[in-house]
PDB file of N, CA and C in Angstrom:
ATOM      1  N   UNK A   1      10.113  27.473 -23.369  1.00  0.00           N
ATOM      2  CA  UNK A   1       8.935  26.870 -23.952  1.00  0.00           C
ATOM      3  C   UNK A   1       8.317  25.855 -22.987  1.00  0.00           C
ATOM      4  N   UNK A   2       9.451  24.968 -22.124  1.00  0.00           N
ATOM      5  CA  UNK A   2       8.517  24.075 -21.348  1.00  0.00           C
ATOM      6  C   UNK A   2       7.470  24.645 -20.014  1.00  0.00           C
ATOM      7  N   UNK A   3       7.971  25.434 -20.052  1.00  0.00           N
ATOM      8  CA  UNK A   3       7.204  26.379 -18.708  1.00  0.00           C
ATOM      9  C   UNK A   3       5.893  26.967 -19.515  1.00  0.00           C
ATOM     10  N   UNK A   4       6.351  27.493 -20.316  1.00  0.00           N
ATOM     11  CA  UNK A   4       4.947  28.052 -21.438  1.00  0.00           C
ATOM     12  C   UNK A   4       3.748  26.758 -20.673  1.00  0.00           C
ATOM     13  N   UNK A   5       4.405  25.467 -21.891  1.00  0.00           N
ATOM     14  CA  UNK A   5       3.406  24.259 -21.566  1.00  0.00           C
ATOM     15  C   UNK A   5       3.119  24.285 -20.517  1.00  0.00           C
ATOM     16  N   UNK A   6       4.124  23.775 -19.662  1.00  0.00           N
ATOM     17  CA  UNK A   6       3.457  23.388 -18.114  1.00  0.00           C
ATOM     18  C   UNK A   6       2.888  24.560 -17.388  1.00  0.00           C
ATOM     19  N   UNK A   7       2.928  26.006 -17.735  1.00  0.00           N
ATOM     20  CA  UNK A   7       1.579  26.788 -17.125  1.00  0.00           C
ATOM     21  C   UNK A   7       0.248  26.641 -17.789  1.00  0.00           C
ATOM     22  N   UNK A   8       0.092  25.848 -18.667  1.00  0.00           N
ATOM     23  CA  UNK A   8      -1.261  25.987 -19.388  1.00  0.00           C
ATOM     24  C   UNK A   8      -2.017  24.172 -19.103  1.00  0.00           C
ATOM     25  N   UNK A   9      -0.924  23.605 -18.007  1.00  0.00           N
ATOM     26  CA  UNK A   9      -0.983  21.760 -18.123  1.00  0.00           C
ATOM     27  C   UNK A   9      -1.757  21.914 -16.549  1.00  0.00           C
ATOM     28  N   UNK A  10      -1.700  22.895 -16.135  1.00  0.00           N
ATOM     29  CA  UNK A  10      -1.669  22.978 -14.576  1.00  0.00           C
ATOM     30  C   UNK A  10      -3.413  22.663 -13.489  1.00  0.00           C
ATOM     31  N   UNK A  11      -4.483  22.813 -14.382  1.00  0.00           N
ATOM     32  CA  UNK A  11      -5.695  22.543 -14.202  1.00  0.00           C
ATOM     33  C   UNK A  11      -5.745  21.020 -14.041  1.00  0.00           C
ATOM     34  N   UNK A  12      -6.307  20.809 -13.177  1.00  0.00           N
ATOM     35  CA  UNK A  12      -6.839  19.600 -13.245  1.00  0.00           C
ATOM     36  C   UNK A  12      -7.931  18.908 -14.308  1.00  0.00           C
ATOM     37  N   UNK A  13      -7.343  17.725 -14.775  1.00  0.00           N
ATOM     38  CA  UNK A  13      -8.082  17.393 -15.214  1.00  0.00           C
ATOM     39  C   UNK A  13      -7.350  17.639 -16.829  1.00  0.00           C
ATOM     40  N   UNK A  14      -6.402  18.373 -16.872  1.00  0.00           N
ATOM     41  CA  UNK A  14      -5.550  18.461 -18.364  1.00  0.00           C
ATOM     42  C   UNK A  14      -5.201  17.088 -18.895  1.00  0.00           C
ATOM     43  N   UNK A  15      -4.801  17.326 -20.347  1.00  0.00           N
ATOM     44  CA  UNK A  15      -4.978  15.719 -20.985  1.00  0.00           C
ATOM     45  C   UNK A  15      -3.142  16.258 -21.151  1.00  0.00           C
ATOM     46  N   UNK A  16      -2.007  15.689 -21.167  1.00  0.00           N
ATOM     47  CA  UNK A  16      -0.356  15.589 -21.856  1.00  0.00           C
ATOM     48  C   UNK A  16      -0.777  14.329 -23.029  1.00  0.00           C
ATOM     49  N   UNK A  17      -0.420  14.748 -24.390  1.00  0.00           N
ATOM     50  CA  UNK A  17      -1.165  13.865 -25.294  1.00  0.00           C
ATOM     51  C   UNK A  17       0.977  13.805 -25.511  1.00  0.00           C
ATOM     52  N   UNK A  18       1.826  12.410 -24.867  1.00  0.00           N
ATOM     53  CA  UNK A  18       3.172  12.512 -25.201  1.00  0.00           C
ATOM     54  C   UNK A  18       3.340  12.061 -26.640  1.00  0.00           C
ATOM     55  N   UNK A  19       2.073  11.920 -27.550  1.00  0.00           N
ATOM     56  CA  UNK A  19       2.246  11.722 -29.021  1.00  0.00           C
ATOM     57  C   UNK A  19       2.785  13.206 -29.443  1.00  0.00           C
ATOM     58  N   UNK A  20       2.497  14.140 -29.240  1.00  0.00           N
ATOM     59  CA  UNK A  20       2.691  15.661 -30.044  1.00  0.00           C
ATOM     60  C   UNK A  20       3.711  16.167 -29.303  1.00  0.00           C
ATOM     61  N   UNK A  21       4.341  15.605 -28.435  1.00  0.00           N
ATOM     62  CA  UNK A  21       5.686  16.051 -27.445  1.00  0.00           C
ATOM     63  C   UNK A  21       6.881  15.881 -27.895  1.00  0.00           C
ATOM     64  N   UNK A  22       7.753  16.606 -28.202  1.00  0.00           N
ATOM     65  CA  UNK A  22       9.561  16.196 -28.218  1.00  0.00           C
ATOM     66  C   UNK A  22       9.843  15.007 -27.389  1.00  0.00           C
ATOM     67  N   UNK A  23      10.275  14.103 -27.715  1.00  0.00           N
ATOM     68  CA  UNK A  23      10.867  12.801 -26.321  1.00  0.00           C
ATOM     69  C   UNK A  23      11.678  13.619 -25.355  1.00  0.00           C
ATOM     70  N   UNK A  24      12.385  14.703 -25.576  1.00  0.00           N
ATOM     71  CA  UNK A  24      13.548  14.761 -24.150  1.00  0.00           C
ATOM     72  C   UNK A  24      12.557  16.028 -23.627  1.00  0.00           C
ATOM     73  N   UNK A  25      11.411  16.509 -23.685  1.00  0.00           N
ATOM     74  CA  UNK A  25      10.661  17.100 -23.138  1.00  0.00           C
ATOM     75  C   UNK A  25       9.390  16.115 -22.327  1.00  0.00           C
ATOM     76  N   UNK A  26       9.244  15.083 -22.758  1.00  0.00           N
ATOM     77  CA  UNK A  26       8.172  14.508 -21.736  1.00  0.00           C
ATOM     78  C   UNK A  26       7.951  14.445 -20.500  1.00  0.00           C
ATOM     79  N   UNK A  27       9.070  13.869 -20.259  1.00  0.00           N
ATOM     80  CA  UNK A  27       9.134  13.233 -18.696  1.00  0.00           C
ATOM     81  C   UNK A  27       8.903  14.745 -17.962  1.00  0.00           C
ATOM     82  N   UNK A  28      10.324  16.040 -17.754  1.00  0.00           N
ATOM     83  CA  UNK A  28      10.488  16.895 -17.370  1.00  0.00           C
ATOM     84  C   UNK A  28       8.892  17.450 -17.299  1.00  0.00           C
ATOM     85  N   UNK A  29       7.816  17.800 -18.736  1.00  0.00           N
ATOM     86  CA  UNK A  29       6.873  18.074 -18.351  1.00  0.00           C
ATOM     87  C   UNK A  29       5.321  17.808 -17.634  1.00  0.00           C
ATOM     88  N   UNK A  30       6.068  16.257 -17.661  1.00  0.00           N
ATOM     89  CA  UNK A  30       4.970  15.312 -16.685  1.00  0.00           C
ATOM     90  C   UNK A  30       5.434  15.909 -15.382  1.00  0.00           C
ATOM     91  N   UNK A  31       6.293  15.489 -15.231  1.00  0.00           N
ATOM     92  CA  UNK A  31       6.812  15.813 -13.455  1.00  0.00           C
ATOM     93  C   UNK A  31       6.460  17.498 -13.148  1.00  0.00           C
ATOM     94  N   UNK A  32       7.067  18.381 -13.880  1.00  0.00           N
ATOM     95  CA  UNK A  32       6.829  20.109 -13.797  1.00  0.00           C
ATOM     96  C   UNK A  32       4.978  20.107 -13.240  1.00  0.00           C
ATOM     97  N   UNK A  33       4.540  19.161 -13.696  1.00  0.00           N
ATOM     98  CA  UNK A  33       2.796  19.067 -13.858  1.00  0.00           C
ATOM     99  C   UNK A  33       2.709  18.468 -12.791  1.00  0.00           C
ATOM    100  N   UNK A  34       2.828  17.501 -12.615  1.00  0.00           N
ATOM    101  CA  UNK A  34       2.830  16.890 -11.143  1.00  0.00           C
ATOM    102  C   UNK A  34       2.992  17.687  -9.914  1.00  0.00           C
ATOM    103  N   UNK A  35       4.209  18.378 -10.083  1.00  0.00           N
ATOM    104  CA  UNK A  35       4.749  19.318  -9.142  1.00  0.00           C
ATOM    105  C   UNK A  35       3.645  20.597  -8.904  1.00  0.00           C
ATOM    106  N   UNK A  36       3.214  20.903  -9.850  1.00  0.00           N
ATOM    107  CA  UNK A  36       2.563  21.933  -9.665  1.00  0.00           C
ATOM    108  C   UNK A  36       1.001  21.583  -9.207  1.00  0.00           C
ATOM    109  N   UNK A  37       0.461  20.097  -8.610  1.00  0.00           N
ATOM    110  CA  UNK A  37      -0.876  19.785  -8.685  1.00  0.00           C
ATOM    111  C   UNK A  37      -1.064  20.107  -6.993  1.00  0.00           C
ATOM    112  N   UNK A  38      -1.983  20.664  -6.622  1.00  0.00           N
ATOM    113  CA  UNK A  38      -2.365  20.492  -5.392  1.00  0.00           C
ATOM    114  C   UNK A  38      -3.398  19.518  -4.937  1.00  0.00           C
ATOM    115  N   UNK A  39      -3.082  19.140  -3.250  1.00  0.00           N
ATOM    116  CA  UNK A  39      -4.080  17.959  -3.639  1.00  0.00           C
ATOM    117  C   UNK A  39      -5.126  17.979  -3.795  1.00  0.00           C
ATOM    118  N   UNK A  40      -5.079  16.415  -4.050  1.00  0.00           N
ATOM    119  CA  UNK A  40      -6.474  16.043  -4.665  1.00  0.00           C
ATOM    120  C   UNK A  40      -6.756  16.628  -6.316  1.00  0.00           C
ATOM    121  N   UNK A  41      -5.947  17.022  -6.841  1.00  0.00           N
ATOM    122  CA  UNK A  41      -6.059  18.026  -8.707  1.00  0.00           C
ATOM    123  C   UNK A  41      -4.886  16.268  -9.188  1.00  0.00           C
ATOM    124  N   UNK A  42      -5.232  16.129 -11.019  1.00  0.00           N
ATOM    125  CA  UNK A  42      -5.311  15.155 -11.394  1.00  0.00           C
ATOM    126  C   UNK A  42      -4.731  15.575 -12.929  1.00  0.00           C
ATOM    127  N   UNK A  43      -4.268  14.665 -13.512  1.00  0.00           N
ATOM    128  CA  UNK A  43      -3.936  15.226 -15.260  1.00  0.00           C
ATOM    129  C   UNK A  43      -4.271  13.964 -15.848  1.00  0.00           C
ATOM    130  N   UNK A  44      -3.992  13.801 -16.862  1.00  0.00           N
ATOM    131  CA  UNK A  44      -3.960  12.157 -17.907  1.00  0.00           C
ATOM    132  C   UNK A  44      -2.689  12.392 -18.537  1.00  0.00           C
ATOM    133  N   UNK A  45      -2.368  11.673 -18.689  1.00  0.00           N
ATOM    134  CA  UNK A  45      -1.001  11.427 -19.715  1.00  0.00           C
ATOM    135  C   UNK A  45      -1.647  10.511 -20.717  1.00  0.00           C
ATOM    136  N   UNK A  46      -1.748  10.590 -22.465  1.00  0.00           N
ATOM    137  CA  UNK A  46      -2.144  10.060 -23.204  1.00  0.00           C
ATOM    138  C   UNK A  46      -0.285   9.650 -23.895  1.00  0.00           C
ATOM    139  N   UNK A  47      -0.618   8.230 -24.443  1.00  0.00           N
ATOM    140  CA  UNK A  47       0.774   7.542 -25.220  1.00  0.00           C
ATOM    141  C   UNK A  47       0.157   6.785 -25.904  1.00  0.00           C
ATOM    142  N   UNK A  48       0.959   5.912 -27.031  1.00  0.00           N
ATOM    143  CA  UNK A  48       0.484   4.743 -27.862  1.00  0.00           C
ATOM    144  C   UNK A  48       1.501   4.146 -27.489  1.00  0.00           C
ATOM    145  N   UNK A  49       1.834   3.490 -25.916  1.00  0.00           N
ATOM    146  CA  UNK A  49       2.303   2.700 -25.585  1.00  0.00           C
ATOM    147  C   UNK A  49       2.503   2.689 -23.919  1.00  0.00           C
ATOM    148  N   UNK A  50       2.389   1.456 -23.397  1.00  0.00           N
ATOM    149  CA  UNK A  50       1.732   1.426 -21.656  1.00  0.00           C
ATOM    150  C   UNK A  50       3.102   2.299 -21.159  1.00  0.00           C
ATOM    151  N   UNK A  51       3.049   3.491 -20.456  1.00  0.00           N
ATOM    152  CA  UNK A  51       3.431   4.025 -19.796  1.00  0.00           C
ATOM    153  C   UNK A  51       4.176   3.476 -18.543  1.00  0.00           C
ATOM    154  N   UNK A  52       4.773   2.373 -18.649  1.00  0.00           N
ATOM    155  CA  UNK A  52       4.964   1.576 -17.484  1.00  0.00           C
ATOM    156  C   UNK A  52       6.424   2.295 -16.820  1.00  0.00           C
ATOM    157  N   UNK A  53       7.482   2.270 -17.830  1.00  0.00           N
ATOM    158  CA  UNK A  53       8.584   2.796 -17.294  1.00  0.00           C
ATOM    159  C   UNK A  53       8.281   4.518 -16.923  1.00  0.00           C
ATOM    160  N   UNK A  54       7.434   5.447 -17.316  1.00  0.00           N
ATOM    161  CA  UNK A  54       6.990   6.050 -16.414  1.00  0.00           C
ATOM    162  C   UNK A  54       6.681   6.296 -14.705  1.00  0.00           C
ATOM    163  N   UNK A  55       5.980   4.885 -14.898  1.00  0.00           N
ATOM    164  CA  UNK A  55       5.133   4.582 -13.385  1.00  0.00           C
ATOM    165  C   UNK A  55       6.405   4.619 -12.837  1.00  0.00           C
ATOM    166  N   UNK A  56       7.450   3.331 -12.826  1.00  0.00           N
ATOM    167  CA  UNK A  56       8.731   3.497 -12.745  1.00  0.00           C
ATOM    168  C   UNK A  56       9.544   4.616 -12.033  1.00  0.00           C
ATOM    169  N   UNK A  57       9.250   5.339 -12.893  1.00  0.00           N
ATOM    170  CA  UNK A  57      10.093   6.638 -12.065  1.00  0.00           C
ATOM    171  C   UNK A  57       9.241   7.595 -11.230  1.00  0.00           C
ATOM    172  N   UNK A  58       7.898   7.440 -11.299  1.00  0.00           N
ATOM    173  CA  UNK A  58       7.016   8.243 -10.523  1.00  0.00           C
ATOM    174  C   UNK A  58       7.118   7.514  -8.852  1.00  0.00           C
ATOM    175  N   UNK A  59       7.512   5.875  -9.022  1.00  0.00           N
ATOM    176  CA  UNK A  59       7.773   5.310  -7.808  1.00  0.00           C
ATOM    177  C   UNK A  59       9.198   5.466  -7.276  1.00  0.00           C
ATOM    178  N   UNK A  60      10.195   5.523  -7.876  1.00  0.00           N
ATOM    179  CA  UNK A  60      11.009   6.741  -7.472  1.00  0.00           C
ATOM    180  C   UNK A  60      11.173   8.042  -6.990  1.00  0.00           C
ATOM    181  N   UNK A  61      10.775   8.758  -7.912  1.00  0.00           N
ATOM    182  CA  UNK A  61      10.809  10.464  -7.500  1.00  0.00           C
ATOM    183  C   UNK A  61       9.811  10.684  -6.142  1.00  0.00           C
ATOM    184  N   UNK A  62       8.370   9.983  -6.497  1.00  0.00           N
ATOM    185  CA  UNK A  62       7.354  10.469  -5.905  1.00  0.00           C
ATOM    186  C   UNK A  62       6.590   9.393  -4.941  1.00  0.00           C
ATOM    187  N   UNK A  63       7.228   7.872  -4.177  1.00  0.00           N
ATOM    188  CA  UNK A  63       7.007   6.879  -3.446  1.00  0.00           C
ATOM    189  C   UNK A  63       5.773   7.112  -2.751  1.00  0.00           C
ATOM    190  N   UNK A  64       4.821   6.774  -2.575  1.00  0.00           N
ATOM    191  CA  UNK A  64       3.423   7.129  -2.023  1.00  0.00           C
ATOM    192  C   UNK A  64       2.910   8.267  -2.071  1.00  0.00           C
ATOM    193  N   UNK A  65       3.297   9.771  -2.699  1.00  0.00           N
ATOM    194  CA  UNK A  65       2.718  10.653  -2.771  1.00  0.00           C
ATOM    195  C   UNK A  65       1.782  10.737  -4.014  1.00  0.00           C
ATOM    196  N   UNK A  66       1.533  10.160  -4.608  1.00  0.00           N
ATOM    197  CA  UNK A  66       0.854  10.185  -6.246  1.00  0.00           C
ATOM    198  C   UNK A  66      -0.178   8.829  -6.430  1.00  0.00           C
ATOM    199  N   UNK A  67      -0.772   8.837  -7.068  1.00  0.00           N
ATOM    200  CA  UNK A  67      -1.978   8.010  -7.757  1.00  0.00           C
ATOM    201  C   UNK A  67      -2.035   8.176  -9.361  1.00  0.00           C
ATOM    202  N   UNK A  68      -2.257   6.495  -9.372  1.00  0.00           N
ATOM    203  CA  UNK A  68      -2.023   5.878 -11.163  1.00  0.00           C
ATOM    204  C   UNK A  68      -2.890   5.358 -11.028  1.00  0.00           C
ATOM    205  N   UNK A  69      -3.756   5.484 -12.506  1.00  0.00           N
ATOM    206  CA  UNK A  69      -4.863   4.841 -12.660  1.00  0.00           C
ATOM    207  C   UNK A  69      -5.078   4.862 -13.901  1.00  0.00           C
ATOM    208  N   UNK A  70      -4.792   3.431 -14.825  1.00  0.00           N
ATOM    209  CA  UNK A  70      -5.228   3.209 -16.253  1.00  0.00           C
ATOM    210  C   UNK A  70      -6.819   3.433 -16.357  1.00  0.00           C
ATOM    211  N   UNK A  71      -7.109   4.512 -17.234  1.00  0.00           N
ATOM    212  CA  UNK A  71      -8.282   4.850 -17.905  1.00  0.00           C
ATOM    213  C   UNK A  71      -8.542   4.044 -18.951  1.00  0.00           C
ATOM    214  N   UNK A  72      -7.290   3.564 -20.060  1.00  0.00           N
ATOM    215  CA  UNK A  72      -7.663   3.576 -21.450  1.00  0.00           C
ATOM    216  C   UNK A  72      -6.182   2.643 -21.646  1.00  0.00           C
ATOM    217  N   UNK A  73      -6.093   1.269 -21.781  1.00  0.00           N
ATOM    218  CA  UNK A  73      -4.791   0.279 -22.199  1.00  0.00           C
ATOM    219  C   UNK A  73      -5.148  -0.294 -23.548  1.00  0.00           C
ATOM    220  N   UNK A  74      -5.110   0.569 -24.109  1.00  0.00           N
ATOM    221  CA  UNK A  74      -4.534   0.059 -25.756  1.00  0.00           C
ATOM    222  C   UNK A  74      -5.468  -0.785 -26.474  1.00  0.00           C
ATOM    223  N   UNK A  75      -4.771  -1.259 -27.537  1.00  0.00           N
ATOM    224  CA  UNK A  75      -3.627  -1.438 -27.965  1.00  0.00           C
ATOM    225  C   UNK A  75      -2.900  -0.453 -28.352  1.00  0.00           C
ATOM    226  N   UNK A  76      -3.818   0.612 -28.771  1.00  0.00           N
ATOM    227  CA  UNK A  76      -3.290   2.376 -29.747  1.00  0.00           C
ATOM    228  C   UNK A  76      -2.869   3.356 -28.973  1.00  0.00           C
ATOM    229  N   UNK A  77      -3.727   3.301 -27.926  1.00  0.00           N
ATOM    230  CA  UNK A  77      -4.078   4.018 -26.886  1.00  0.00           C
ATOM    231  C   UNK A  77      -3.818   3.850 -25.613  1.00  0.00           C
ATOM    232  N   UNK A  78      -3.165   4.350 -24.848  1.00  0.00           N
ATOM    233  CA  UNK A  78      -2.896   4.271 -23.391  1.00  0.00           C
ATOM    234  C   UNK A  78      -3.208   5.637 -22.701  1.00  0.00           C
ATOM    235  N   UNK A  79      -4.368   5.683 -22.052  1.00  0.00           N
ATOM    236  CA  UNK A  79      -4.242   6.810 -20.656  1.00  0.00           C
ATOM    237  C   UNK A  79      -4.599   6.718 -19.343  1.00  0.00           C
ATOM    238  N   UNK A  80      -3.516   7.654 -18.719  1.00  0.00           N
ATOM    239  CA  UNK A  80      -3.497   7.239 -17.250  1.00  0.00           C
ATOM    240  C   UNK A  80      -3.552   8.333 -16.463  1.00  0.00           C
ATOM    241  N   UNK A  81      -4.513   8.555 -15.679  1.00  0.00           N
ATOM    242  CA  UNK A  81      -4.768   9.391 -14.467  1.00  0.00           C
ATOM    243  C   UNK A  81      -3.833   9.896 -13.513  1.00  0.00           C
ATOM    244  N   UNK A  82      -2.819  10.442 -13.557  1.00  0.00           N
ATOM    245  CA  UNK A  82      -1.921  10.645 -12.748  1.00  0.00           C
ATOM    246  C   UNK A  82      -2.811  12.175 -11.532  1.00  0.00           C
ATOM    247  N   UNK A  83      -2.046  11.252 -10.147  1.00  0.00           N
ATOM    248  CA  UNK A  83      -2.658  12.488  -9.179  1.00  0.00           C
ATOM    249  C   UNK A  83      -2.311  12.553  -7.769  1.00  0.00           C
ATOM    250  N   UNK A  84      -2.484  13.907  -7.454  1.00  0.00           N
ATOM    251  CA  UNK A  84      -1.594  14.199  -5.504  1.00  0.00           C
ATOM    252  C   UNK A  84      -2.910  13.505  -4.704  1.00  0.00           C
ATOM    253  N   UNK A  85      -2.727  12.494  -4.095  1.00  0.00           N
ATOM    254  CA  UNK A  85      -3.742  12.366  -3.279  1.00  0.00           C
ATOM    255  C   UNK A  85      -4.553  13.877  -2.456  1.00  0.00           C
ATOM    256  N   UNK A  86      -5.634  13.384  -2.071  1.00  0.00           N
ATOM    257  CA  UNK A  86      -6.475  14.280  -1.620  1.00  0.00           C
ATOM    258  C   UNK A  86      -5.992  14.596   0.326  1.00  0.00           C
TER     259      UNK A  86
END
């Protein structure tokens, strides 16, 4: 099933809304999405809560290869631009 998702997440410009997600499926399908972006292609990750320990591990896994950019900080709402540089 997560591959299902993450072939249909793969366009740029896709929204991951992690409200309608299983928790032990998020992360795996943020990153699967990531992985699959070529550069310069972009997604949003939507949460009702700042995505910070995210960023977190994206500065881990992915140390200068990626771009974060709050669109939308709450209070309800959090989205963030995740993307492969160009």
């Amino acid at each position: 099933m997560k591959q299902q998702i993450t072939d249909q997440l793969t366009a740029p410009g896709t929204t991951i809304d992690v409200r309608s997600i299983p928790r032990t499926m998020r992360h795996p399908l943020i990153f699967d999405t990531f992985d699959q972006l070529a550069p310069g292609q972009f997604f949003h990750v939507v949460s009702d809560h700042d995505p910070r320990p995210l960023r977190y591990l994206f500065d881990v896994r992915y140390f200068n290869i990626f771009t974060w950019d709050y669109v939308e900080t709450g209070p309800d709402i959090w989205r963030v631009r995740v993307g492969r540089p160009g």
